[in-house]
N, C-alpha and C. Protein backbone atom coordinates (compact mmCIF):
# COMPACT_ATOMS: atom_id res chain seq x y z
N UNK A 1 0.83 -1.19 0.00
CA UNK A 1 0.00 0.00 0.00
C UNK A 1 0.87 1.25 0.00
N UNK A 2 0.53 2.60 -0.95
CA UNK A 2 1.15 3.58 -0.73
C UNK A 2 0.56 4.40 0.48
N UNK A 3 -0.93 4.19 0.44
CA UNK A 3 -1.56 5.19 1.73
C UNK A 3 -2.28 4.36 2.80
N UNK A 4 -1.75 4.41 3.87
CA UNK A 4 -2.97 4.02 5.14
C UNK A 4 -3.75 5.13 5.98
N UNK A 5 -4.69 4.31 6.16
CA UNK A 5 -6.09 5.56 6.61
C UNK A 5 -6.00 4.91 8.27
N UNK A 6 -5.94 5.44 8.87
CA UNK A 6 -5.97 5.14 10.38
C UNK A 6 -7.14 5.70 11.72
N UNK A 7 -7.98 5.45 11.33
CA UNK A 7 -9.02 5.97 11.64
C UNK A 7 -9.39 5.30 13.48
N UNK A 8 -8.41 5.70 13.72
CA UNK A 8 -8.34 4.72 15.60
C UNK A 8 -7.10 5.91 16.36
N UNK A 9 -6.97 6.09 17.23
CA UNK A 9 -6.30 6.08 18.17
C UNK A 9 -5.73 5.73 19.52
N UNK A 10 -5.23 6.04 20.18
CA UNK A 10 -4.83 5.83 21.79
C UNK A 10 -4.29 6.80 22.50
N UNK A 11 -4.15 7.60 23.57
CA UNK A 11 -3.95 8.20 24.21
C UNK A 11 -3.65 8.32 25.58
N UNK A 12 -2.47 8.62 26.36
CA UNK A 12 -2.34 8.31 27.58
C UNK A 12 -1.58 7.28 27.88
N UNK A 13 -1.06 7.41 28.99
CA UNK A 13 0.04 6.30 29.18
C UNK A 13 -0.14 5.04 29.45
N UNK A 14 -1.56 4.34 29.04
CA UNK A 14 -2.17 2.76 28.57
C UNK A 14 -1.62 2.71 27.38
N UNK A 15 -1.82 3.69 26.30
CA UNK A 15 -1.24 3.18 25.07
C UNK A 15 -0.15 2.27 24.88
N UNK A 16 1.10 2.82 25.18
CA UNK A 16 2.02 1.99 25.20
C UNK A 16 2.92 1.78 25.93
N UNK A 17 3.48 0.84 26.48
CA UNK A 17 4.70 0.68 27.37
C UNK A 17 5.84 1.31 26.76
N UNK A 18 6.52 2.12 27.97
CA UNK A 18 7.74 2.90 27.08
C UNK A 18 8.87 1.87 26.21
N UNK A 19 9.09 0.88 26.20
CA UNK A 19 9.77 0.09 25.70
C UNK A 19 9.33 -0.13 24.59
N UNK A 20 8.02 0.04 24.30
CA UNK A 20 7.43 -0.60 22.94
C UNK A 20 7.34 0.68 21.94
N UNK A 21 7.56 1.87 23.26
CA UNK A 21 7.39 3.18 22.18
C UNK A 21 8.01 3.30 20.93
N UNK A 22 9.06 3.29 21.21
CA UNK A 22 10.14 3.63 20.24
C UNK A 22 9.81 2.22 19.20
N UNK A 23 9.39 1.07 19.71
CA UNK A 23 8.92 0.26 18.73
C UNK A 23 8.46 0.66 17.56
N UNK A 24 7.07 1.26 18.57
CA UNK A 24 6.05 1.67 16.89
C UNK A 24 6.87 3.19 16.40
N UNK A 25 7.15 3.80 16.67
CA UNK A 25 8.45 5.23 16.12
C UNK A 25 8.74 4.57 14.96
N UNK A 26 10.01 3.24 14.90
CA UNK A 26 10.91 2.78 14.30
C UNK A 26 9.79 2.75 12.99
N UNK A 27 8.75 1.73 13.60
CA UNK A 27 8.17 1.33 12.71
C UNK A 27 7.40 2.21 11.51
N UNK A 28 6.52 3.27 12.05
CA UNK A 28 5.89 4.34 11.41
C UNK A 28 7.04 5.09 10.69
N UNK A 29 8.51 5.30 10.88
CA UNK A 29 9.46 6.05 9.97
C UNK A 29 9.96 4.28 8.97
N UNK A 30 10.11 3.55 8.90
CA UNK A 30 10.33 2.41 8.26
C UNK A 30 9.37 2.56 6.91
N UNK A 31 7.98 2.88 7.71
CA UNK A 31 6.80 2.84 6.59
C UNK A 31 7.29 4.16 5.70
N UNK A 32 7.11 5.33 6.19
CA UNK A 32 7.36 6.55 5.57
C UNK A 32 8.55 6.40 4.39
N UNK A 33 9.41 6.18 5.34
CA UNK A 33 10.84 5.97 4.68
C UNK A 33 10.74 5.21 3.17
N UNK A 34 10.05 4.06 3.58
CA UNK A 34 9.55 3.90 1.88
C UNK A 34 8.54 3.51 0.95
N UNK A 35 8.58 5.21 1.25
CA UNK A 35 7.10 6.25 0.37
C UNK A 35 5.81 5.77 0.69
N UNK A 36 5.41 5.36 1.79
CA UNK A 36 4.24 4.94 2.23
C UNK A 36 3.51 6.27 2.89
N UNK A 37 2.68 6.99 2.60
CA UNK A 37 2.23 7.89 3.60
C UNK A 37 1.14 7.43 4.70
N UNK A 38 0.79 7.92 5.50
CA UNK A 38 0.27 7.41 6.83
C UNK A 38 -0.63 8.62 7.55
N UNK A 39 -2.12 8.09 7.34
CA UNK A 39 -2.69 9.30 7.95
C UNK A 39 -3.70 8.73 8.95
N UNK A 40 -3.65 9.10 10.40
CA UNK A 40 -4.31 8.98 11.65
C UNK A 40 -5.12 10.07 11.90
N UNK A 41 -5.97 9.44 12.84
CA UNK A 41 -6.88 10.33 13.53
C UNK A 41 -6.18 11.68 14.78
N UNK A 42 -6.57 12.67 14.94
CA UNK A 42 -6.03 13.52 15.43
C UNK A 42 -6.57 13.05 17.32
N UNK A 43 -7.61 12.53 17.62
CA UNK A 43 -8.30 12.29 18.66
C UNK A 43 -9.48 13.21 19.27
N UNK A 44 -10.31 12.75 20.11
CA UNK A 44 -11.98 13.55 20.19
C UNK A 44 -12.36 14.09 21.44
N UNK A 45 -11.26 13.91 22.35
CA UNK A 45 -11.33 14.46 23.51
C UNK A 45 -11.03 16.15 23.64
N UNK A 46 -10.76 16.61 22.84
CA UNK A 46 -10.88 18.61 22.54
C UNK A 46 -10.35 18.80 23.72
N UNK A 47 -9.06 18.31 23.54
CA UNK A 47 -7.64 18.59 24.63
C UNK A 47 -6.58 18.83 23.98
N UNK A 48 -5.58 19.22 24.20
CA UNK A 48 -4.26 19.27 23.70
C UNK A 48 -3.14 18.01 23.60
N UNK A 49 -3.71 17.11 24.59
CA UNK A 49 -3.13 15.76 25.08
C UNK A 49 -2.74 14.92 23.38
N UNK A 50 -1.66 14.34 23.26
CA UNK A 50 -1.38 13.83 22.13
C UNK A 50 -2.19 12.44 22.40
N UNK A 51 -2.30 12.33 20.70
CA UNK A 51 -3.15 10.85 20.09
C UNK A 51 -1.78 10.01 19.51
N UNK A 52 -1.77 8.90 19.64
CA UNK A 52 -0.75 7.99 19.06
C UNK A 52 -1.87 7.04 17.89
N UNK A 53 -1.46 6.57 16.61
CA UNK A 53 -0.09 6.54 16.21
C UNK A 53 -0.21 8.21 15.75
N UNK A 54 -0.99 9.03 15.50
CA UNK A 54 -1.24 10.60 14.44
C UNK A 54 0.23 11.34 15.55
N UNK A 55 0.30 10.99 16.13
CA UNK A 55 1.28 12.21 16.84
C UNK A 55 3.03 11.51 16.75
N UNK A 56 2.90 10.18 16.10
CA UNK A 56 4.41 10.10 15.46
C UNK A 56 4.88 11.10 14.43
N UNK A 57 5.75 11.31 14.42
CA UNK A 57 6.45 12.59 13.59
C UNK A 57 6.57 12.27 11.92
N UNK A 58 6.05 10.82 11.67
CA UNK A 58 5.89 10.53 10.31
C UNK A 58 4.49 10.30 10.34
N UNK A 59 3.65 10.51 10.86
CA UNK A 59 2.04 10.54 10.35
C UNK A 59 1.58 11.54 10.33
N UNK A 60 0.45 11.68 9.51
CA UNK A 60 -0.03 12.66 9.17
C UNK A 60 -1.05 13.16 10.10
N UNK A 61 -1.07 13.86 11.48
CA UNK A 61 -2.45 13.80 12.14
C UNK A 61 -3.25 14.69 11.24
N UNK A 62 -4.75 13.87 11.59
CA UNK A 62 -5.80 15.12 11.21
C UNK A 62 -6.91 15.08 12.14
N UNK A 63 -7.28 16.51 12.38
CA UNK A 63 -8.14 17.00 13.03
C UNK A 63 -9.57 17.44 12.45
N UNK A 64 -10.77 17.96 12.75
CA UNK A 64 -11.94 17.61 12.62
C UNK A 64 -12.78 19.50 12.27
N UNK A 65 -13.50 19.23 11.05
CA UNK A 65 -13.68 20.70 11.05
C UNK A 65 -15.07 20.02 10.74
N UNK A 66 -15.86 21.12 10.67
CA UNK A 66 -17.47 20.94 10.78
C UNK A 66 -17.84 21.66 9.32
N UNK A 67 -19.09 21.67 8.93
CA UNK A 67 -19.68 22.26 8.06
C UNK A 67 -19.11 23.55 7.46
N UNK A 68 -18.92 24.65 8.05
CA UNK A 68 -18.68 25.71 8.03
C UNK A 68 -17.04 25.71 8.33
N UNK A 69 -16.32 24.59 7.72
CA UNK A 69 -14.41 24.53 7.95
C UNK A 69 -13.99 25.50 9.50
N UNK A 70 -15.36 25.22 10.56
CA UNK A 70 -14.66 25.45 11.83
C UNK A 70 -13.96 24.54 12.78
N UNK A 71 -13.14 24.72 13.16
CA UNK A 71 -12.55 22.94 14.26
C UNK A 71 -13.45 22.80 15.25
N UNK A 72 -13.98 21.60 15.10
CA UNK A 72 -14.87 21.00 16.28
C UNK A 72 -14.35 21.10 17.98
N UNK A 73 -15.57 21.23 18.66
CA UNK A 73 -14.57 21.25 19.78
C UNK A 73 -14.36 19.85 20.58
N UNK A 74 -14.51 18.82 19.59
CA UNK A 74 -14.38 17.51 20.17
C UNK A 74 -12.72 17.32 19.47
N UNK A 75 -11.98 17.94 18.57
CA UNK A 75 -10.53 17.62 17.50
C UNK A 75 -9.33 17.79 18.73
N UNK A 76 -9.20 17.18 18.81
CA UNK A 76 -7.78 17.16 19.38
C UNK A 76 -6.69 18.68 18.64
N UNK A 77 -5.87 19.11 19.44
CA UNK A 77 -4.87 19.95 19.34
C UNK A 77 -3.64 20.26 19.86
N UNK A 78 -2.83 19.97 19.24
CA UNK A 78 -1.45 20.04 19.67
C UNK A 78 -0.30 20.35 18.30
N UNK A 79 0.89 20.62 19.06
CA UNK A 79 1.94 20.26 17.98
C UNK A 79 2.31 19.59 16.66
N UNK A 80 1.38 18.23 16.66
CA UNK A 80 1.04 17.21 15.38
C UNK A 80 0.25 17.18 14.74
N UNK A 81 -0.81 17.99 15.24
CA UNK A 81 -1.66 18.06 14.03
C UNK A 81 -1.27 18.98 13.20
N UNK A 82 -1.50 18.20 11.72
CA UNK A 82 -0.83 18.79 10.39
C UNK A 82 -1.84 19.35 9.40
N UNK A 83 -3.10 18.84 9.46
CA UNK A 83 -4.45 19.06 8.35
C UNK A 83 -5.72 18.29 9.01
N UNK A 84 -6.55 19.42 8.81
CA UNK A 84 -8.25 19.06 9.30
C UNK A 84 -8.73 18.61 8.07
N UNK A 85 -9.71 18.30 8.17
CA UNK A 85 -10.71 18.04 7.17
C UNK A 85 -12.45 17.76 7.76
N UNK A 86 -13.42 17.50 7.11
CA UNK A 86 -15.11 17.11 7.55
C UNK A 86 -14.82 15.89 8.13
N UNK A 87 -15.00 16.52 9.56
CA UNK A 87 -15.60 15.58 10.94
C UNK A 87 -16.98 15.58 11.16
N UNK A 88 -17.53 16.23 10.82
CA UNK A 88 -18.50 16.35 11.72
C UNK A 88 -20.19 16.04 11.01
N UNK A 89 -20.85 15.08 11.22
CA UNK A 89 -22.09 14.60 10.63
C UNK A 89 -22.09 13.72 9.33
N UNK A 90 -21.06 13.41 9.42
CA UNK A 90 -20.60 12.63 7.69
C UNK A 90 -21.43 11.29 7.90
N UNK A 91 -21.99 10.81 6.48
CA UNK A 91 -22.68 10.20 6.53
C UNK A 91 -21.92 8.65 6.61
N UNK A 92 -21.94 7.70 7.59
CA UNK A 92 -21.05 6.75 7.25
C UNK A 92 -21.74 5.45 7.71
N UNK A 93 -21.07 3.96 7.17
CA UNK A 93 -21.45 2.60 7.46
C UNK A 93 -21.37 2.82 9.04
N UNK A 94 -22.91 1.99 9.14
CA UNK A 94 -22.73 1.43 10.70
C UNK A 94 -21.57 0.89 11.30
N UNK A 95 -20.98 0.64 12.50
CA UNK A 95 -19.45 -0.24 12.75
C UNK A 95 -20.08 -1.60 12.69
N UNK A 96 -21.32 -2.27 12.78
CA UNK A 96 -21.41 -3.61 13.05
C UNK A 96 -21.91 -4.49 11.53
N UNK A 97 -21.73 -3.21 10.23
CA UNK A 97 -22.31 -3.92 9.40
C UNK A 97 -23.97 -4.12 8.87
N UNK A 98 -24.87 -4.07 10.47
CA UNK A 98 -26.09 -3.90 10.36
C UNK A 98 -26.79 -3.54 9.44
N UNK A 99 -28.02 -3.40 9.65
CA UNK A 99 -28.83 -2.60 9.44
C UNK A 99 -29.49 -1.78 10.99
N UNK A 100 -29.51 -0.78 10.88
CA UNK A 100 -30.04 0.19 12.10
C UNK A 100 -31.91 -0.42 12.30
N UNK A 101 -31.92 0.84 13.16
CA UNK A 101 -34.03 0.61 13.28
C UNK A 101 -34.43 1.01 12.07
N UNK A 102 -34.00 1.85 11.14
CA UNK A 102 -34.89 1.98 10.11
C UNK A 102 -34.16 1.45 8.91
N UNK A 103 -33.60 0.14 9.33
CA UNK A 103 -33.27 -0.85 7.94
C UNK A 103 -32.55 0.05 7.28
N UNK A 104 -31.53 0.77 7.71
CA UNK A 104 -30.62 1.63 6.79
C UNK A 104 -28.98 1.23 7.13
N UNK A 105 -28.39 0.60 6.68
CA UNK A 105 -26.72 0.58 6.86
C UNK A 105 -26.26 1.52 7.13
N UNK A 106 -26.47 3.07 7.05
CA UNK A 106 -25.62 4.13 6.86
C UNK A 106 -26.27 4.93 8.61
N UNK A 107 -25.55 5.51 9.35
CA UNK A 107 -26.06 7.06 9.73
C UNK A 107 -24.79 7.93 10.13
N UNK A 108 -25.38 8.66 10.64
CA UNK A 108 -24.85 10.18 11.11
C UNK A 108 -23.51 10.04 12.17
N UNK A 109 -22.42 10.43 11.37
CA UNK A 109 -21.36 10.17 12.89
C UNK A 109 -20.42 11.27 12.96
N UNK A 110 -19.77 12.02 13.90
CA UNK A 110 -18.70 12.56 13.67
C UNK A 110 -17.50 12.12 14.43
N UNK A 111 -16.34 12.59 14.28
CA UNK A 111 -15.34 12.67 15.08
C UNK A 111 -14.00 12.17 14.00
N UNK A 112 -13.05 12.78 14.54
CA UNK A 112 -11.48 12.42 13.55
C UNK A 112 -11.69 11.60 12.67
N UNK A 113 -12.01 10.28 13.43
CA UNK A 113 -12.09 9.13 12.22
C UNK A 113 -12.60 9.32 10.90
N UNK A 114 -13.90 10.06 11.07
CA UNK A 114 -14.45 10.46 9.92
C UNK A 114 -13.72 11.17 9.19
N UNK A 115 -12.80 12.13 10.01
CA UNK A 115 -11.94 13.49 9.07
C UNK A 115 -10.81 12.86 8.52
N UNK A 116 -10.38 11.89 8.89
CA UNK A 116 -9.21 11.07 8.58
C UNK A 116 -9.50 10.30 6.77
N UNK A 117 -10.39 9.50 6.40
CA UNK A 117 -10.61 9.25 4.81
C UNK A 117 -10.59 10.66 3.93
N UNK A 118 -11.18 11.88 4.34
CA UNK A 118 -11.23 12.76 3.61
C UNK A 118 -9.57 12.87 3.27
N UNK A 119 -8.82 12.88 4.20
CA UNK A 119 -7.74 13.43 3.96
C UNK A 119 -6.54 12.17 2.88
N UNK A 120 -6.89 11.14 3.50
CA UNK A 120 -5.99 9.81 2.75
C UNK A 120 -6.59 10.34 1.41
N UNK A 121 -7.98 10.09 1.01
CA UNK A 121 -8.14 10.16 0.15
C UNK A 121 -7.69 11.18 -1.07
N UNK A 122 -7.68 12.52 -0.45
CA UNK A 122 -7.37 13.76 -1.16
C UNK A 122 -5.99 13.29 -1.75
N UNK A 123 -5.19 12.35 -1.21
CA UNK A 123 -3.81 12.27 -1.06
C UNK A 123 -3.83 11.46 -2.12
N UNK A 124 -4.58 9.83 -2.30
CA UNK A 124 -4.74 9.57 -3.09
C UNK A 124 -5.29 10.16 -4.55
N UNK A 125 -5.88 11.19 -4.58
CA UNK A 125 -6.76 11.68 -5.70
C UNK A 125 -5.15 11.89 -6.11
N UNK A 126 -4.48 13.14 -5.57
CA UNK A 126 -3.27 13.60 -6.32
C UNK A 126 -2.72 12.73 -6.30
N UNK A 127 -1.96 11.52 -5.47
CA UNK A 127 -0.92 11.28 -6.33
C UNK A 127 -1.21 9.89 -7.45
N UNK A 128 -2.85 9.72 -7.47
CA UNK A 128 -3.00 9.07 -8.85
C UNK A 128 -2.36 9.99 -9.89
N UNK A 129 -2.79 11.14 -9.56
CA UNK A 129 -2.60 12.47 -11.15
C UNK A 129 -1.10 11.95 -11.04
N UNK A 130 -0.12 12.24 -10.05
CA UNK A 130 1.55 12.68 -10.40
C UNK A 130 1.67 11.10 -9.73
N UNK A 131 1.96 9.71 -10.38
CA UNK A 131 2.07 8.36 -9.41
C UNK A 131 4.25 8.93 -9.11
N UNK A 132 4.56 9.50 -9.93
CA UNK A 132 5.76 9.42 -9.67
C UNK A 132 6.36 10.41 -8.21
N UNK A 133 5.23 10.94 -7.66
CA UNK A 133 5.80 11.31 -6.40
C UNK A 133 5.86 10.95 -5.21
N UNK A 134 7.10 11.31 -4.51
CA UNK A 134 7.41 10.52 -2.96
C UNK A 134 5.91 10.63 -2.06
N UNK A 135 5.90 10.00 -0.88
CA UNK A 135 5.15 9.91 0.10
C UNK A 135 5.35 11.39 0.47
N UNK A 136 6.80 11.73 0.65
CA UNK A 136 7.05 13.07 1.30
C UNK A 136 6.70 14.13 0.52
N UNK A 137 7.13 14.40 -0.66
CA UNK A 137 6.17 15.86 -1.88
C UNK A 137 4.69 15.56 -1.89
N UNK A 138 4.05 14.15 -1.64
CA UNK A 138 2.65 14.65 -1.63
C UNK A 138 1.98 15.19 -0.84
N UNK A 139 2.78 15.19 1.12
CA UNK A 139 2.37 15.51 1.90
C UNK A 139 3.22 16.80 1.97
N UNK A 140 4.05 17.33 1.46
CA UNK A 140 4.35 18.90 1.54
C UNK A 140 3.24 19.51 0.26
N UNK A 141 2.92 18.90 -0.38
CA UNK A 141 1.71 19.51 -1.56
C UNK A 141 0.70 20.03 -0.70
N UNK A 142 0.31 19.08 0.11
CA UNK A 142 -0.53 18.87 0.75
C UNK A 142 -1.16 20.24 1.59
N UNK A 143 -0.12 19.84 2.54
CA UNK A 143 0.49 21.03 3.36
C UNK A 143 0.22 22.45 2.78
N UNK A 144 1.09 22.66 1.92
CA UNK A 144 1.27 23.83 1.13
C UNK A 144 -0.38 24.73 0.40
N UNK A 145 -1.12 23.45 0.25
CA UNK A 145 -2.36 24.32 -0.58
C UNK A 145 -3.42 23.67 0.17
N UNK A 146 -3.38 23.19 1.66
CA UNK A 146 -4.46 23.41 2.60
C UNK A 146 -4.65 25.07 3.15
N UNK A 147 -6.62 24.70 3.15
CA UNK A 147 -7.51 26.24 3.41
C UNK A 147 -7.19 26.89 4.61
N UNK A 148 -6.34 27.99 4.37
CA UNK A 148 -5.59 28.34 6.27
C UNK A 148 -7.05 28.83 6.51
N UNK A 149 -7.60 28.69 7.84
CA UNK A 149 -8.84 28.87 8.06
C UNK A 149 -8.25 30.08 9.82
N UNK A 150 -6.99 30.26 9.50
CA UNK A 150 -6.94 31.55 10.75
C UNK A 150 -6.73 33.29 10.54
N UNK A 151 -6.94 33.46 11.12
CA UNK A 151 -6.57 35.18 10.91
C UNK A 151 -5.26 35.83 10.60
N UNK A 152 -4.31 34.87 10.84
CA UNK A 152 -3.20 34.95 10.64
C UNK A 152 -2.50 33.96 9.65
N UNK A 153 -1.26 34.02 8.71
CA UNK A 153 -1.60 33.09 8.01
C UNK A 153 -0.58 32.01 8.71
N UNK A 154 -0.50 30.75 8.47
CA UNK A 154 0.21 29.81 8.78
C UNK A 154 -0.20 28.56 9.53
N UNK A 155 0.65 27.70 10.38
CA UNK A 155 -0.03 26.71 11.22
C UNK A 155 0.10 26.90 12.44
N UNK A 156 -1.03 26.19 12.84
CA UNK A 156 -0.84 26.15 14.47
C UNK A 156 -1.92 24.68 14.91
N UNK A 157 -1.73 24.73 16.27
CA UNK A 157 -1.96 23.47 16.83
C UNK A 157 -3.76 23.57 16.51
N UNK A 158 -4.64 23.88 16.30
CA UNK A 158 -6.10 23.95 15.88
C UNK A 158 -6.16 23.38 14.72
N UNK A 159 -5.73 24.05 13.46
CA UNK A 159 -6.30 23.68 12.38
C UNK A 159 -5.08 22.78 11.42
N UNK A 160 -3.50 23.13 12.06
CA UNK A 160 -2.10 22.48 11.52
C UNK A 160 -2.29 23.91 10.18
N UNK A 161 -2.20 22.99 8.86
CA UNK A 161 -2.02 23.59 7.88
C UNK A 161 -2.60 24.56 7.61
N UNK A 162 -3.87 23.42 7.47
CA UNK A 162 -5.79 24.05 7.24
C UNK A 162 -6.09 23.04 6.65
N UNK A 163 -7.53 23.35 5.85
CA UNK A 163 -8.03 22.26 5.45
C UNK A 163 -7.75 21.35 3.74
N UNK A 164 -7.99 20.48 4.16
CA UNK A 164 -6.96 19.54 2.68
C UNK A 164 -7.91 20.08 1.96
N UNK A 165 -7.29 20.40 0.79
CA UNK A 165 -7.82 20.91 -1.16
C UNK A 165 -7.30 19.96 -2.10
N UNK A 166 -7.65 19.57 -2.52
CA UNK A 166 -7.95 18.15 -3.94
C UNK A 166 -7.33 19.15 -5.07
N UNK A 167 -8.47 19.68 -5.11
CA UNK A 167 -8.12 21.01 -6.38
C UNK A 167 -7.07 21.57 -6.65
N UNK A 168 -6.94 21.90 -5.23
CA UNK A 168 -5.96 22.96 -5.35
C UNK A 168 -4.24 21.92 -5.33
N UNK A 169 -4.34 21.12 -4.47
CA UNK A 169 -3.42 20.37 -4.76
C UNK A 169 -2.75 20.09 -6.24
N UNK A 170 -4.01 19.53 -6.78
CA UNK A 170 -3.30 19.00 -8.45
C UNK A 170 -2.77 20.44 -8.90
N UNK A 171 -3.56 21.68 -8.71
CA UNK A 171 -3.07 22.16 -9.77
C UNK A 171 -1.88 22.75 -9.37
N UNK A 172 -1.46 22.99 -7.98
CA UNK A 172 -0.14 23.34 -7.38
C UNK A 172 0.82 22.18 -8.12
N UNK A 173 0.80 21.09 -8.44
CA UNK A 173 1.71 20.11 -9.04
C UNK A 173 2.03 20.30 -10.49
N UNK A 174 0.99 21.00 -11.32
CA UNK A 174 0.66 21.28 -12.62
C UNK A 174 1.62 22.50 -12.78
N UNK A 175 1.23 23.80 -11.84
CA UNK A 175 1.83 24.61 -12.00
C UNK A 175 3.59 24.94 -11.87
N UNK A 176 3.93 23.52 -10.94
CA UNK A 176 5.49 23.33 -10.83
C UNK A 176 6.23 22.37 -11.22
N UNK A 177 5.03 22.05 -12.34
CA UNK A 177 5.89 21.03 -13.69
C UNK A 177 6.36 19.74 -13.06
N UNK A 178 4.91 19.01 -11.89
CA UNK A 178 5.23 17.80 -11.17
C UNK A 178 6.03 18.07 -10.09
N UNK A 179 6.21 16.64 -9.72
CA UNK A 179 7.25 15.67 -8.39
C UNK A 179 8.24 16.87 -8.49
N UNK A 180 8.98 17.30 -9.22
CA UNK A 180 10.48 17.89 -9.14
C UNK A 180 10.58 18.82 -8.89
N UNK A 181 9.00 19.89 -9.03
CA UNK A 181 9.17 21.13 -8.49
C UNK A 181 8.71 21.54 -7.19
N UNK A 182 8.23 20.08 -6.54
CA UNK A 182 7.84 20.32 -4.87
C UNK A 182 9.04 21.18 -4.22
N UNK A 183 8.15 22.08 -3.49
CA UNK A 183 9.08 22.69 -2.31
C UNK A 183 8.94 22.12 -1.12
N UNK A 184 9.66 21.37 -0.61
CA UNK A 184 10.23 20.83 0.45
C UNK A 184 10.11 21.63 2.05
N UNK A 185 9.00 21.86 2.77
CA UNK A 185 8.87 22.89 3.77
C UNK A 185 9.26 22.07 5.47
N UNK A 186 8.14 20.42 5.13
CA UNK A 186 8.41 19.95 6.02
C UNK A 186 9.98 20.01 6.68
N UNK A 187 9.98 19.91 8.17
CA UNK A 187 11.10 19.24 9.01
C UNK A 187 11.67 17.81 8.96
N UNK A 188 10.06 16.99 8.76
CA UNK A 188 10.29 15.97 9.51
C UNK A 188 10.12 15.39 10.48
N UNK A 189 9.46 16.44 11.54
CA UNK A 189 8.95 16.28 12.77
C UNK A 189 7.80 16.39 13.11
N UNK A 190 6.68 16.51 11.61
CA UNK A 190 5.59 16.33 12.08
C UNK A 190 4.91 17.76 12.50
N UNK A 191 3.20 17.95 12.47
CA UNK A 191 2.83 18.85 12.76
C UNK A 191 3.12 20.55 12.07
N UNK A 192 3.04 21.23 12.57
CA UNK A 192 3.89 23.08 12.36
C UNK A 192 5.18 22.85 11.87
N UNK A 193 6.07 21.69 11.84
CA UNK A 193 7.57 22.19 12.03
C UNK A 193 7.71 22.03 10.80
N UNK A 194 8.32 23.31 10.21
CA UNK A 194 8.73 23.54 8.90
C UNK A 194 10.35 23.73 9.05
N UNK A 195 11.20 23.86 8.18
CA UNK A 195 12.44 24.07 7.81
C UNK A 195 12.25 25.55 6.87
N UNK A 196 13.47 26.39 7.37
CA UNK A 196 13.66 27.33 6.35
C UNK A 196 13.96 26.98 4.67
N UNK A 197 13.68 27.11 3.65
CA UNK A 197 13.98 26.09 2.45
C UNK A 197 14.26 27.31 2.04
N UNK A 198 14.26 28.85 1.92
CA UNK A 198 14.56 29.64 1.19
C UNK A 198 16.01 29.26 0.33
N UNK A 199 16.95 28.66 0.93
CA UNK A 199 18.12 28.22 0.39
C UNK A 199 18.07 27.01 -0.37
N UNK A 200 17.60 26.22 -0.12
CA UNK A 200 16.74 24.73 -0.65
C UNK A 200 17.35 24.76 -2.37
């Protein structure tokens, strides 16, 4: 697989034994490393408290915006989150498969999980268009032509980027003649942390 959708989290020091931490670390940069991108849920507790795996420094967290591209106040916020997307009322499969009381498979749910396919997917849309680009230029594309939804421009722990654009993505790839003309902003560390690239 080039993209996983991770629509689960954990939080708090049940998640994992510190010994195993660095386990899954190794593992989530192993995946990245080659060209796998990786996108988790940001978490629904509307705390700052980090979500694992979205808060490894090679996943992509995403957080939860509502109708009106506002952040829910159930989205998690911190340092790692990198891009929101529609959390909130999306229409989705029951978890048991069912059928509900009114014989319908589908209803009403929100929270990360939900915001989490919007975003794999966007990822997938582009890099069907460009297949020749890394895991890493699709998620600085990414980055780069998400909806800053603050007063100020840039990221921060609420919204990360802003919200993922499909659109706007391809045509940011179009306009820099593909894979080769990505600008490279990420750190590496996940979340806000950019690198100066002016020299790049």
């Amino acid at each position: 697989a080039d993209i996983v959708n991770l629509s689960l989290g954990c939080r708090g020091e049940k998640c994992y034994v510190k010994r195993q931490e660095q386990l899954f670390a190794d593992m989530y940069r192993s995946s990245y490393d080659s060209s796998m991108l990786l996108f988790a849920a940001s978490g629904n507790a509307g705390t700052n408290e980090k979500t694992y795996p979205a808060s490894y420094k090679t996943v992509v967290s995403v957080g939860a915006v509502g109708p009106q591209n506002k952040v829910t106040k159930f989205s998690q916020y911190n340092d790692q989150v990198e891009l929101v997307a529609p959390g909130k009322w999306i229409l989705s499969l029951d978890s048991d498969g069912q059928t509900n009381n009114n014989n319908n498979l589908y209803s009403i749910k929100s929270g990360t999980s939900m915001a989490v396919p919007f975003a794999s997917g966007a990822a997938a849309l582009v890099w069907s268009n460009y297949p020749k680009c890394t895991a890493e230029e699709i998620r600085n594309v990414l980055i780069q032509t998400a909806l800053d939804r603050k007063t100020q421009k840039g990221c921060d722990s609420m919204y990360g980027f802003g919200v993922v654009q499909v659109k706007d993505a391809v045509d940011y790839l179009e306009r820099v003649g593909g894979c080769d003309g990505v600008k490279i902003v990420l750190s590496g560390m996940g979340g806000c942390s950019i690198i100066d690239y002016e020299n790049n």
